[in-house]
N, C-alpha and C. Protein backbone atom coordinates (compact mmCIF):
# COMPACT_ATOMS: atom_id res chain seq x y z
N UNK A 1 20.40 59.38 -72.42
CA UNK A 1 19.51 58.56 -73.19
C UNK A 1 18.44 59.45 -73.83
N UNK A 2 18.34 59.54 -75.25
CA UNK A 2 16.92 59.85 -75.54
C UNK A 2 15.95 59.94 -74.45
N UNK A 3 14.55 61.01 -75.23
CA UNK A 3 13.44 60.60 -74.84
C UNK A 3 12.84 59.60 -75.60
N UNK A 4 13.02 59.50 -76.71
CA UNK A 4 11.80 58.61 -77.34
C UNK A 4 12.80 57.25 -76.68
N UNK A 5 13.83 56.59 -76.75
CA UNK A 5 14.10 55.46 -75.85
C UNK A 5 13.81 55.46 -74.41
N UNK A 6 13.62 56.14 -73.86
CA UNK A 6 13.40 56.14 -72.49
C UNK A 6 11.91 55.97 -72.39
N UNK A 7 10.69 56.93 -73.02
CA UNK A 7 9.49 56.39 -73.36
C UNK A 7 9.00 55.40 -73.72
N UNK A 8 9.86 54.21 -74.89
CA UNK A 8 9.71 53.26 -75.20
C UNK A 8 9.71 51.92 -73.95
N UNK A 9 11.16 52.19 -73.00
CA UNK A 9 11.25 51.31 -72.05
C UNK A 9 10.72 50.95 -71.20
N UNK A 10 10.02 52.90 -71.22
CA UNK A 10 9.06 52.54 -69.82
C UNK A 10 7.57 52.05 -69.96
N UNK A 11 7.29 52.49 -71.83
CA UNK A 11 6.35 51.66 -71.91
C UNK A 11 5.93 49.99 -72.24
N UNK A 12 7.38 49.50 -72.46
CA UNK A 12 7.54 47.93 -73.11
C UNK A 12 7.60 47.57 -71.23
N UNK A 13 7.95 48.26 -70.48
CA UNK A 13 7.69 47.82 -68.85
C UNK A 13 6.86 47.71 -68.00
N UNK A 14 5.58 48.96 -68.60
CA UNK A 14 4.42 48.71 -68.33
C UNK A 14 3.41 47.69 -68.38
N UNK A 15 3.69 47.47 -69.80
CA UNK A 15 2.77 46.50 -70.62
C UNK A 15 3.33 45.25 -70.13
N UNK A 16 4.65 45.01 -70.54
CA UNK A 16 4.77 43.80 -70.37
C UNK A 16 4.78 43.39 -68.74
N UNK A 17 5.31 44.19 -67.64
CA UNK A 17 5.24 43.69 -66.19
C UNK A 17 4.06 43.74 -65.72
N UNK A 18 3.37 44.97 -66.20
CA UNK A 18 2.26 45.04 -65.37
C UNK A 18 1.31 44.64 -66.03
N UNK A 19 0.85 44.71 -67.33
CA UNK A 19 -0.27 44.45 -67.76
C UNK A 19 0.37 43.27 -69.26
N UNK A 20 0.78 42.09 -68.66
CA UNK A 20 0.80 41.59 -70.22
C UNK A 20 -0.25 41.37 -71.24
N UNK A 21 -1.24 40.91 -70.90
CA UNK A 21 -2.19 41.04 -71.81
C UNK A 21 -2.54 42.03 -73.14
N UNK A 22 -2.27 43.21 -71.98
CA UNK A 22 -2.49 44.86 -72.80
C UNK A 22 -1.66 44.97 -74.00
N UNK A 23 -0.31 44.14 -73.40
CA UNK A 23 0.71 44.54 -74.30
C UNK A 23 0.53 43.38 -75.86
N UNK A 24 -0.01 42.36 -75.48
CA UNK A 24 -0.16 40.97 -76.60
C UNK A 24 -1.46 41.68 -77.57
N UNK A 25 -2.34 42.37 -76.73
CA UNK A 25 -3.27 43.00 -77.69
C UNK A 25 -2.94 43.96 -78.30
N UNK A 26 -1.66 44.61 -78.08
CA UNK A 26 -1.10 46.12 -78.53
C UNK A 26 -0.44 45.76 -79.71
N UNK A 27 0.40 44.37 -79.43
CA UNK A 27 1.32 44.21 -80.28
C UNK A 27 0.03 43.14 -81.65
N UNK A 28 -0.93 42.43 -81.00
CA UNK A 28 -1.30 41.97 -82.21
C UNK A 28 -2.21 43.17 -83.11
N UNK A 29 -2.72 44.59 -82.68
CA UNK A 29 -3.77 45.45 -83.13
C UNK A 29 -2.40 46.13 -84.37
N UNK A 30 -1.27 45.90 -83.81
CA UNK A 30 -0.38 46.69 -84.87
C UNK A 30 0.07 45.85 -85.70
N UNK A 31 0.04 44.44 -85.54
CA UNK A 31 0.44 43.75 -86.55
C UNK A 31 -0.76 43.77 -87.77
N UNK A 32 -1.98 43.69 -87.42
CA UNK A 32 -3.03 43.71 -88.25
C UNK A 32 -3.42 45.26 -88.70
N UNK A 33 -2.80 46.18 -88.33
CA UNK A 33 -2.74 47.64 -89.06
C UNK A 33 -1.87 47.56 -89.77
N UNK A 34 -0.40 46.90 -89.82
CA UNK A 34 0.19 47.12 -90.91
C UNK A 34 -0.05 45.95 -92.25
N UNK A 35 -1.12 44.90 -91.51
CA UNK A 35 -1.73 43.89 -92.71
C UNK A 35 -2.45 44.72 -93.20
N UNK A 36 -3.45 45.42 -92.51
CA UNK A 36 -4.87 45.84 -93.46
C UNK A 36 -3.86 47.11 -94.27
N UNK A 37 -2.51 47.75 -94.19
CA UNK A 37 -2.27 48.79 -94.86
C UNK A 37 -1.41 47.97 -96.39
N UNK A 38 -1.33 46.75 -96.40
CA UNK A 38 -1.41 46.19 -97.60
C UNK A 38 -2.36 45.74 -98.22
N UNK A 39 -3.44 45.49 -97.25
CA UNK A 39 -4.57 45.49 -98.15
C UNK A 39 -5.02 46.41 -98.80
N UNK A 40 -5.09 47.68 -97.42
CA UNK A 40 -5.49 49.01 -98.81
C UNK A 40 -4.83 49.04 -99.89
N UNK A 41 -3.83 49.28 -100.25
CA UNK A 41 -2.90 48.71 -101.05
C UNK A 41 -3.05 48.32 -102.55
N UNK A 42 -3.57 46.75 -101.82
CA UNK A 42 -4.46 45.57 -102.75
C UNK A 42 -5.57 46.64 -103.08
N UNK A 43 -6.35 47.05 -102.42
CA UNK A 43 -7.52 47.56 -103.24
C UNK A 43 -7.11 48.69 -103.75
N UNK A 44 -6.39 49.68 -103.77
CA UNK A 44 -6.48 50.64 -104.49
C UNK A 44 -5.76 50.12 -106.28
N UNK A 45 -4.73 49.44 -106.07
CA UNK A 45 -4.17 48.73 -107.08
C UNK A 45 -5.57 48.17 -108.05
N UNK A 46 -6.09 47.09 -107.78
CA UNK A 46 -7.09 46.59 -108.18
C UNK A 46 -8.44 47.67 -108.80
N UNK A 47 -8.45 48.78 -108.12
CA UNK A 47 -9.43 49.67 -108.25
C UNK A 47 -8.94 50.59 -109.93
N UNK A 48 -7.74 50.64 -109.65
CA UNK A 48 -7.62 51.25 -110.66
C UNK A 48 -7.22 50.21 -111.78
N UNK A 49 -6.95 49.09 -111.59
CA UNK A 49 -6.90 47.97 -113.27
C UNK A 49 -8.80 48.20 -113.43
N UNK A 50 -9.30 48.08 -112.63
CA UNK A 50 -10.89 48.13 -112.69
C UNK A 50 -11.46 49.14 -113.49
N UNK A 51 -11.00 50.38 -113.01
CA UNK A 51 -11.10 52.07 -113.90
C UNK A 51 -11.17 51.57 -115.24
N UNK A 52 -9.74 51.12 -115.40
CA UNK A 52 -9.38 50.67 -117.23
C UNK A 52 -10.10 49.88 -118.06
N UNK A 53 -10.94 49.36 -117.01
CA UNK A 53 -11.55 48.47 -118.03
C UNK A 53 -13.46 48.26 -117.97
N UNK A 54 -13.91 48.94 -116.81
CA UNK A 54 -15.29 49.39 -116.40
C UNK A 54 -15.83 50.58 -116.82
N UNK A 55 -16.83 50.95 -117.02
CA UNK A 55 -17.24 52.09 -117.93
C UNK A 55 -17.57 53.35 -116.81
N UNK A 56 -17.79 53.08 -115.68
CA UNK A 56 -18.77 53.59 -114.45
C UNK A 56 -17.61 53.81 -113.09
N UNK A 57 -16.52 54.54 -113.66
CA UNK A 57 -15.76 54.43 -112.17
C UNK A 57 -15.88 55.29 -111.34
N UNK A 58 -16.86 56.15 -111.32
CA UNK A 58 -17.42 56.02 -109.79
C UNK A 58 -17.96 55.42 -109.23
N UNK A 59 -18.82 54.11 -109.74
CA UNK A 59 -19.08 53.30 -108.85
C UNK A 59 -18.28 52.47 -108.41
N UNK A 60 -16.95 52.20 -108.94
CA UNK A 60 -15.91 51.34 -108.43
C UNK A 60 -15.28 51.90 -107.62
N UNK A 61 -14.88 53.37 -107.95
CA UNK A 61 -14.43 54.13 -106.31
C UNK A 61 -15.58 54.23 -105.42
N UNK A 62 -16.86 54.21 -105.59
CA UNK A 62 -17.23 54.01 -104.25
C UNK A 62 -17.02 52.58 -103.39
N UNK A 63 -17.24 51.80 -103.79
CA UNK A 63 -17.12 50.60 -103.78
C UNK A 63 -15.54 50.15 -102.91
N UNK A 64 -14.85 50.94 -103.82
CA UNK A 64 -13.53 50.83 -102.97
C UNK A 64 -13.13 51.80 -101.77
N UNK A 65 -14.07 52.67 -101.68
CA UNK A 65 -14.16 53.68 -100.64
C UNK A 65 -14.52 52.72 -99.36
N UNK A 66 -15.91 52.02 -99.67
CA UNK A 66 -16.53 51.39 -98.64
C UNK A 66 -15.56 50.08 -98.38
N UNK A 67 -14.67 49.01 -99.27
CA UNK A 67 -13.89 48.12 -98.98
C UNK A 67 -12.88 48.84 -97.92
N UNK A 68 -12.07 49.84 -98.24
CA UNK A 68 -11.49 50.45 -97.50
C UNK A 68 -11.97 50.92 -96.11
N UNK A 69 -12.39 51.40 -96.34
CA UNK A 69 -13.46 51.37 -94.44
C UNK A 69 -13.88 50.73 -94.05
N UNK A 70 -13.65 49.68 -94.80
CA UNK A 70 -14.72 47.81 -93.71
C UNK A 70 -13.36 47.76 -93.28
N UNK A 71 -12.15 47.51 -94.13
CA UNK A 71 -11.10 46.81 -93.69
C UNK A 71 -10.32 47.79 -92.52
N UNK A 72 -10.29 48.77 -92.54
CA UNK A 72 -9.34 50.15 -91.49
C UNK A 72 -10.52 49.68 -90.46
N UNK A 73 -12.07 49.50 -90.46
CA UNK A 73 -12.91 49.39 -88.77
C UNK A 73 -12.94 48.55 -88.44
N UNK A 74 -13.14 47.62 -89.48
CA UNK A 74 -13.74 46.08 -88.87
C UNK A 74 -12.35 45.09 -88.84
N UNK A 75 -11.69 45.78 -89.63
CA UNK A 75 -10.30 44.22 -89.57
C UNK A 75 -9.66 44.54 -88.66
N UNK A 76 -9.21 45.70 -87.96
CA UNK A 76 -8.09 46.38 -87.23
C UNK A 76 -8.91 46.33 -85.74
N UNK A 77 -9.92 46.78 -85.38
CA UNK A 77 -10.51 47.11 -84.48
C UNK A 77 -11.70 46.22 -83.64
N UNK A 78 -11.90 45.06 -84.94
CA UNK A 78 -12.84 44.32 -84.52
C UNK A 78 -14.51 44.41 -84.89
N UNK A 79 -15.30 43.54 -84.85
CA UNK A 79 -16.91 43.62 -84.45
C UNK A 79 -17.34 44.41 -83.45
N UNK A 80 -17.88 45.93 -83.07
CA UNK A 80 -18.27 46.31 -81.94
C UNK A 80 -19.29 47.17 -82.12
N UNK A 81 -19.79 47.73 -81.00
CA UNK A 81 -20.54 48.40 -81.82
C UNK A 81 -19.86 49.74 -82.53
N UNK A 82 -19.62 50.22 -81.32
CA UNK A 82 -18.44 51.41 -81.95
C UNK A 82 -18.31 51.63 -83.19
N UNK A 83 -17.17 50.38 -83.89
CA UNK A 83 -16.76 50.39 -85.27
C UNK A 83 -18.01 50.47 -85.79
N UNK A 84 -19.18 49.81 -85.38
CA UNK A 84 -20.22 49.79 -86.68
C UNK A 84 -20.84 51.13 -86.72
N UNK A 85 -20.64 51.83 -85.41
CA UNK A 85 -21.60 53.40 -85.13
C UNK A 85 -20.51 54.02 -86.50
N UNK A 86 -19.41 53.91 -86.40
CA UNK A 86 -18.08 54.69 -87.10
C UNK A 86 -18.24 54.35 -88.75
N UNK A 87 -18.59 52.75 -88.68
CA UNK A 87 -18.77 52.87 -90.41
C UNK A 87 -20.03 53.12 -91.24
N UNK A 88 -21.00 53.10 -90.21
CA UNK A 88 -22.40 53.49 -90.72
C UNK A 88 -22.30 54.81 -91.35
N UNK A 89 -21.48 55.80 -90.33
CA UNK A 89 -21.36 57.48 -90.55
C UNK A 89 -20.48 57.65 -91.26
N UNK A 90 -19.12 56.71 -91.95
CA UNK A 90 -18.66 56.83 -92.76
C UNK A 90 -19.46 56.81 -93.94
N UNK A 91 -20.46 56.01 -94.47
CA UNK A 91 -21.26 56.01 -95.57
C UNK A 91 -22.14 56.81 -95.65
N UNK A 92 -22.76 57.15 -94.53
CA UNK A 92 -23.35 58.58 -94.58
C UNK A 92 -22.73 59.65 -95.17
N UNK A 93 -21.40 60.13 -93.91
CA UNK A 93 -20.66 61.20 -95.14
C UNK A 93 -20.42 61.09 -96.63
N UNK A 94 -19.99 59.75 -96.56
CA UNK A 94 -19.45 59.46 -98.17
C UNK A 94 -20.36 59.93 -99.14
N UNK A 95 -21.70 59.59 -99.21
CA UNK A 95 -22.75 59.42 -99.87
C UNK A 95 -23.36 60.79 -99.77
N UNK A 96 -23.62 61.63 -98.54
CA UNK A 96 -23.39 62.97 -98.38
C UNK A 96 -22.45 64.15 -99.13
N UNK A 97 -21.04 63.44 -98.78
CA UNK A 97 -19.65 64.14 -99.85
C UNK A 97 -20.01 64.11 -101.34
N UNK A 98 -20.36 62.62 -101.56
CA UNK A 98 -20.27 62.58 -103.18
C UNK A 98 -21.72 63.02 -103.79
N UNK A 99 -22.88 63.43 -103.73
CA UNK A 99 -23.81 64.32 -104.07
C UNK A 99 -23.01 65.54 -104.11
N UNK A 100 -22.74 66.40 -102.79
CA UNK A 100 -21.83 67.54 -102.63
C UNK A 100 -20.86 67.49 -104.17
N UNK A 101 -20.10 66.78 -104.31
CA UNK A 101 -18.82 66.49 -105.15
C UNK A 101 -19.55 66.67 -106.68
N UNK A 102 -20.38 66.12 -106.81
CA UNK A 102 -20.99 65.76 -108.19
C UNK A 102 -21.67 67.38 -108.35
N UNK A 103 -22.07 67.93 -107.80
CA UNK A 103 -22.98 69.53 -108.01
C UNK A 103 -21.69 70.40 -108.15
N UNK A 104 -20.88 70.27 -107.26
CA UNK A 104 -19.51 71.28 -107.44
C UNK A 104 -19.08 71.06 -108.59
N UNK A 105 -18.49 69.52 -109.08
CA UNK A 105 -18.28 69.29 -110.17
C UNK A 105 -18.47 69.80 -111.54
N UNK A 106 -19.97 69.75 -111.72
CA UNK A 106 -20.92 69.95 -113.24
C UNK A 106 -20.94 71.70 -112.41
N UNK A 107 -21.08 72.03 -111.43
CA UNK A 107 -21.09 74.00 -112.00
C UNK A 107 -19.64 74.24 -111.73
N UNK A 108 -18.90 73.55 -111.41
CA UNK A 108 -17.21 74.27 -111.76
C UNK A 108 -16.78 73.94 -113.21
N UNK A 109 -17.64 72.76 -113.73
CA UNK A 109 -16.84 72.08 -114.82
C UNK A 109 -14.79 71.89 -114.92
N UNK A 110 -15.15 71.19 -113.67
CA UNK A 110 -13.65 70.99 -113.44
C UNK A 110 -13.15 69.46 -114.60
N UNK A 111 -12.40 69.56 -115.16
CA UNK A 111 -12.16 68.47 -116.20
C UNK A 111 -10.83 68.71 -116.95
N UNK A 112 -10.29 68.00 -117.74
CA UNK A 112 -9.54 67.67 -118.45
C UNK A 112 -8.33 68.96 -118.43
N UNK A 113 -7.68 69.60 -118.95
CA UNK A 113 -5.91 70.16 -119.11
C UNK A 113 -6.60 71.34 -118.54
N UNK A 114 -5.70 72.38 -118.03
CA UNK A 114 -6.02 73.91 -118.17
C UNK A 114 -5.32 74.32 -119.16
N UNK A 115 -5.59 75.82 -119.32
CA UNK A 115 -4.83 76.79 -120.85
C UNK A 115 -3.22 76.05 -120.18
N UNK A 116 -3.16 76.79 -119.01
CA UNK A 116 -1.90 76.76 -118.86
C UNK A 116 -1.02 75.64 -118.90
N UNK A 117 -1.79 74.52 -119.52
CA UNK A 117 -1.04 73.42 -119.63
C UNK A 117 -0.63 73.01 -120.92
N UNK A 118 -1.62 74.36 -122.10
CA UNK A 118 -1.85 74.03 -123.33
C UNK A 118 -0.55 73.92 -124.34
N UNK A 119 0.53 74.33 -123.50
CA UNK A 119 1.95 74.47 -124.55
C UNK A 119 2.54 73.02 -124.45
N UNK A 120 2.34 72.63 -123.22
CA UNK A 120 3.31 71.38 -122.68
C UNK A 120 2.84 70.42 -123.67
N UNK A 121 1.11 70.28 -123.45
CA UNK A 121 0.30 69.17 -124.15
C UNK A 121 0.06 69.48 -125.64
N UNK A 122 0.69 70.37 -126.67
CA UNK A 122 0.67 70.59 -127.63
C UNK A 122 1.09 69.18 -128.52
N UNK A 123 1.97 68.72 -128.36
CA UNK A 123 2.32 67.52 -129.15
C UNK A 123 1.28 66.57 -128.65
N UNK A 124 0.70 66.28 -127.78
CA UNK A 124 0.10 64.88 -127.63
C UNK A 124 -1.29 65.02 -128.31
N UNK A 125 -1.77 63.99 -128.09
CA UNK A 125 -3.33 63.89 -128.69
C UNK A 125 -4.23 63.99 -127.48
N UNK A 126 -5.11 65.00 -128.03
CA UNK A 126 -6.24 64.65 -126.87
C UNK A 126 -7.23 64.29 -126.79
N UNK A 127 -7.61 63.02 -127.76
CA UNK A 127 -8.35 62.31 -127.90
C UNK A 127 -8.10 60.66 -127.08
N UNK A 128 -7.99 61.08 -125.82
CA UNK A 128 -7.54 59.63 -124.99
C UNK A 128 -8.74 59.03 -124.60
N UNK A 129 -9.92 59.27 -124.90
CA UNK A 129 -11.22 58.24 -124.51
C UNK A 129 -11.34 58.35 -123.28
N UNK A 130 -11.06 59.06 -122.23
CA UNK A 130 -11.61 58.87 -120.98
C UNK A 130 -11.94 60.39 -120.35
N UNK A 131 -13.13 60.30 -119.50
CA UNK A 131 -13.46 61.38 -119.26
C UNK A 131 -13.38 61.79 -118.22
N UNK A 132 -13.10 62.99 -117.95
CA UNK A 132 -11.99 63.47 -116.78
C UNK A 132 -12.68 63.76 -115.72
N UNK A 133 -13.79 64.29 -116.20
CA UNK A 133 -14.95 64.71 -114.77
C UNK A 133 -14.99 63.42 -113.87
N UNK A 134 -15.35 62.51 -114.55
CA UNK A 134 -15.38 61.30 -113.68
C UNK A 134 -13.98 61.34 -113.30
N UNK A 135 -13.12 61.01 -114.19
CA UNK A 135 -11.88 60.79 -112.82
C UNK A 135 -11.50 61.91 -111.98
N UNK A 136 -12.23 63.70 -112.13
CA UNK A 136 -11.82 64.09 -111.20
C UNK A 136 -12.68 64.02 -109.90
N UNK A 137 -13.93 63.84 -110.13
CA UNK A 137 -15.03 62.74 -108.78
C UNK A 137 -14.23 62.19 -108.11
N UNK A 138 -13.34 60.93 -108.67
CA UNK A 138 -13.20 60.23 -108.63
C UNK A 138 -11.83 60.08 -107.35
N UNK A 139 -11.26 60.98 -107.86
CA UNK A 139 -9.77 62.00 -107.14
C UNK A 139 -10.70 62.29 -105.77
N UNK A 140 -11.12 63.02 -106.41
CA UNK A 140 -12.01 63.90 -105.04
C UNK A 140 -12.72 62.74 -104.07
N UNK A 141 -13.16 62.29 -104.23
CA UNK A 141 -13.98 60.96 -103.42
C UNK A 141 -12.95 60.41 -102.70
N UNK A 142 -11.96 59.83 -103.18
CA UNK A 142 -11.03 58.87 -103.08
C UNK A 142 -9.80 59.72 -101.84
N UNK A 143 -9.82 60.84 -102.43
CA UNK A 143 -9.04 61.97 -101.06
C UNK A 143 -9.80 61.69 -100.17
N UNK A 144 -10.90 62.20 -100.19
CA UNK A 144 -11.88 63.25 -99.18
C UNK A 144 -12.10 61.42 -98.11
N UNK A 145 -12.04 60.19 -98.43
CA UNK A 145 -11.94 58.78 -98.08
C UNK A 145 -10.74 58.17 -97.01
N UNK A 146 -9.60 59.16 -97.63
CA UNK A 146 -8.20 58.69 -97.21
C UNK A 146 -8.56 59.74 -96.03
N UNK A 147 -8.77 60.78 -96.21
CA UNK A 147 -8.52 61.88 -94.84
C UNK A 147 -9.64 61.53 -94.07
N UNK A 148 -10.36 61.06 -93.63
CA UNK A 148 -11.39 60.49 -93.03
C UNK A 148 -10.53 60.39 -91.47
């Protein structure tokens, strides 16, 4: 027999003989992790029809930074204090990161094609109306959110 089946048995034996409870809270904490991972989902979808049509999207990625961390502490894990010690310091960093992000930004002047992209993008236009610094904030925020 496998290990990972043999691990499984002995833990669906644990839970369920010895501790059922443990196991009804195990099985409902994973049903609502793989809900809230369609919600992220929902919000990142939504975040970006938002981009397209809001002038200010870094404030909509923050915004969706912080939706995203209510829903991964507070939907999955509950009211406690814990989660709230965990999402307070999430907004701390965040808000910490993205000052950080915005100074790196404007003295790297990280933005729009490199040379080395200049042959590929020769036919297109590069007059697409949107400005890249912000969406590369925007990248950057939105990573530096997920790896949390």
């Amino acid at each position: 027999m496998e290990r990972g089946k043999v691990y499984e048995c002995f833990t669906f034996a644990c839970y369920h003989f010895i501790d059922p409870d443990e196991y009804c809270r195990r099985k409902k904490k994973g049903v609502r992790s793989f809900i809230a991972l369609f919600l992220n989902f929902l919000v990142i979808f939504v975040t970006i029809l938002f981009m397209l049509s809001i002038e200010s999207t870094i404030i909509v990625t923050l915004i969706a930074c912080t939706v995203i961390s209510f829903i991964n502490l507070f939907y999955i894990n509950k009211f406690n204090d814990k989660t709230k010690a965990a999402f307070f310091s999430t907004m701390i960093t965040l808000s910490l990161l993205t000052v950080f992000i915005f100074a790196v930004e404007h003295s790297a002047m990280i933005q729009g094609f490199g040379e080395e992209q200049e042959e590929e993008i020769n036919a297109f236009s590069l007059y697409v109306g949107i400005d890249f610094a912000k969406i590369a904030i925007c990248t950057i925020i939105k990573t530096l959110n997920f790896l949390k």
